[in-house]
Protein backbone atom coordinates (compact mmCIF):
# COMPACT_ATOMS: atom_id res chain seq x y z
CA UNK A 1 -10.21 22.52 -83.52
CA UNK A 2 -9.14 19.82 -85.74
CA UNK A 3 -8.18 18.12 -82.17
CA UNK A 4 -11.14 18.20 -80.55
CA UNK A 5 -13.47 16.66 -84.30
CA UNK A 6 -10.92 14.04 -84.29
CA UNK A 7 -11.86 12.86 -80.62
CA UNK A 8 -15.02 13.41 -80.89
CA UNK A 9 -15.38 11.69 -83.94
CA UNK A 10 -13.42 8.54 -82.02
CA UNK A 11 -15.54 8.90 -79.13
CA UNK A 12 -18.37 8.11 -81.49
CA UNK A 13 -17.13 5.27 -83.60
CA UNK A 14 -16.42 3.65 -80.25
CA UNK A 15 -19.84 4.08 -78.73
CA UNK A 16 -21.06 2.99 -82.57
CA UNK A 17 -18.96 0.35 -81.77
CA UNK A 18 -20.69 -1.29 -78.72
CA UNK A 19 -24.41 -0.28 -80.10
CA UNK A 20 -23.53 -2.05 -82.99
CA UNK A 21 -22.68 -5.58 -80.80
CA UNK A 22 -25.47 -4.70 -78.11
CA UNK A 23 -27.74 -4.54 -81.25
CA UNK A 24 -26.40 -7.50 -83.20
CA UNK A 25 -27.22 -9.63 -79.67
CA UNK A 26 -30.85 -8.35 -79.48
CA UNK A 27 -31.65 -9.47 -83.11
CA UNK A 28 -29.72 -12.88 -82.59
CA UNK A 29 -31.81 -13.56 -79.37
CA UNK A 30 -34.91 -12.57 -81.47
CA UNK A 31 -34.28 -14.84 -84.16
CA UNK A 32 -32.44 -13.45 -86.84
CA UNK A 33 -29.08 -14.45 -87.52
CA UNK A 34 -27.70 -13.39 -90.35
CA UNK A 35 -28.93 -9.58 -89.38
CA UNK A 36 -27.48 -10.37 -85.39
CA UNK A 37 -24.10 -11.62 -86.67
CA UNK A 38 -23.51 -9.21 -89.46
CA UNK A 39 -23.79 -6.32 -87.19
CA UNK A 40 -21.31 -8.15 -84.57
CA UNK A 41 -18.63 -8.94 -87.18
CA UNK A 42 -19.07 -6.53 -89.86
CA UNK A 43 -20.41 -3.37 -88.47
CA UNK A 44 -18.39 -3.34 -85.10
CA UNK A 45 -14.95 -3.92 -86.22
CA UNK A 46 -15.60 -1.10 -89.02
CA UNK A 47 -16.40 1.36 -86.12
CA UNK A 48 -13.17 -0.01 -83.83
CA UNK A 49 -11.19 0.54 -86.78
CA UNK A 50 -12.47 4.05 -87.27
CA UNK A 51 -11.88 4.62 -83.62
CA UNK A 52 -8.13 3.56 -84.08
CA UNK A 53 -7.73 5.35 -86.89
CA UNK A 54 -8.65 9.27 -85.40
CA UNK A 55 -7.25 8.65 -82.43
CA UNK A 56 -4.10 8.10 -84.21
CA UNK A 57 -4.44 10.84 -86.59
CA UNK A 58 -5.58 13.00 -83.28
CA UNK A 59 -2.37 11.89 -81.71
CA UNK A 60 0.14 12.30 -84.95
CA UNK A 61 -1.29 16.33 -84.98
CA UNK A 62 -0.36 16.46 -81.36
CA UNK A 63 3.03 15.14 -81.19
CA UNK A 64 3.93 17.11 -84.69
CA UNK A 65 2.74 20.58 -82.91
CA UNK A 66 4.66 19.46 -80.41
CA UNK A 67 7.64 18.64 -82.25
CA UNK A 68 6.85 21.51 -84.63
CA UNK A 69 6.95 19.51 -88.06
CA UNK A 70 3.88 20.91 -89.21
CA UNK A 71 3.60 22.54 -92.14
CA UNK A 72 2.13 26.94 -92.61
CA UNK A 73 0.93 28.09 -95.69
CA UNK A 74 4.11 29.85 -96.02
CA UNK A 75 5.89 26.56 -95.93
CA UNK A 76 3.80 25.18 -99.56
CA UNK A 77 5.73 25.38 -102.17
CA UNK A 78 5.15 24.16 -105.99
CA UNK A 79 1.74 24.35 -106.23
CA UNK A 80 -0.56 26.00 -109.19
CA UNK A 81 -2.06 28.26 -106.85
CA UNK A 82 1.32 29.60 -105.45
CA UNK A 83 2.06 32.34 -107.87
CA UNK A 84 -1.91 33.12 -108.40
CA UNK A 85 -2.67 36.23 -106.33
CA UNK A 86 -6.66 35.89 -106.33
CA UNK A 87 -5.95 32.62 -103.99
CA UNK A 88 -6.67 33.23 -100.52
């Protein structure tokens, strides 16, 4: 489940991507400028970079199922709720 939020959640930052340049050229060919180009070079590399960074987190939970380096909750060790059997 956690595979299929993370691509959907780059899927959108992507799309927010080119809505934020499509957007940013409509308001500089309407006149405003500072509102056009903020959304081109502010807003639209924040939602590429967001993109990037699930699809590599997407891809990192893959290969380490794959590889089988993740960790179970029989696996955590040291932690306050370890020894505390209310803690589900």
């Amino acid at each position: 489940m956690r595979n299929l939020s993370l691509n959907i959640a780059a899927i959108i930052s992507l799309l927010a991507a080119i809505t934020s340049i499509t957007t940013g050229v409509i308001y500089l060919a309407s006149g405003e400028g500072i509102y056009g180009l903020s959304l081109i070079f502010l807003a639209a590399p924040v939602c590429i970079a967001l993109g990037v960074v699930f699809d590599y987190v997407g891809e990192r939970i893959r290969r380490d199922q794959r590889e089988g380096n993740f960790r179970s909750r029989k696996d955590v060790i040291d932690t306050p709720w370890e020894d505390d059997p209310d803690h589900v």
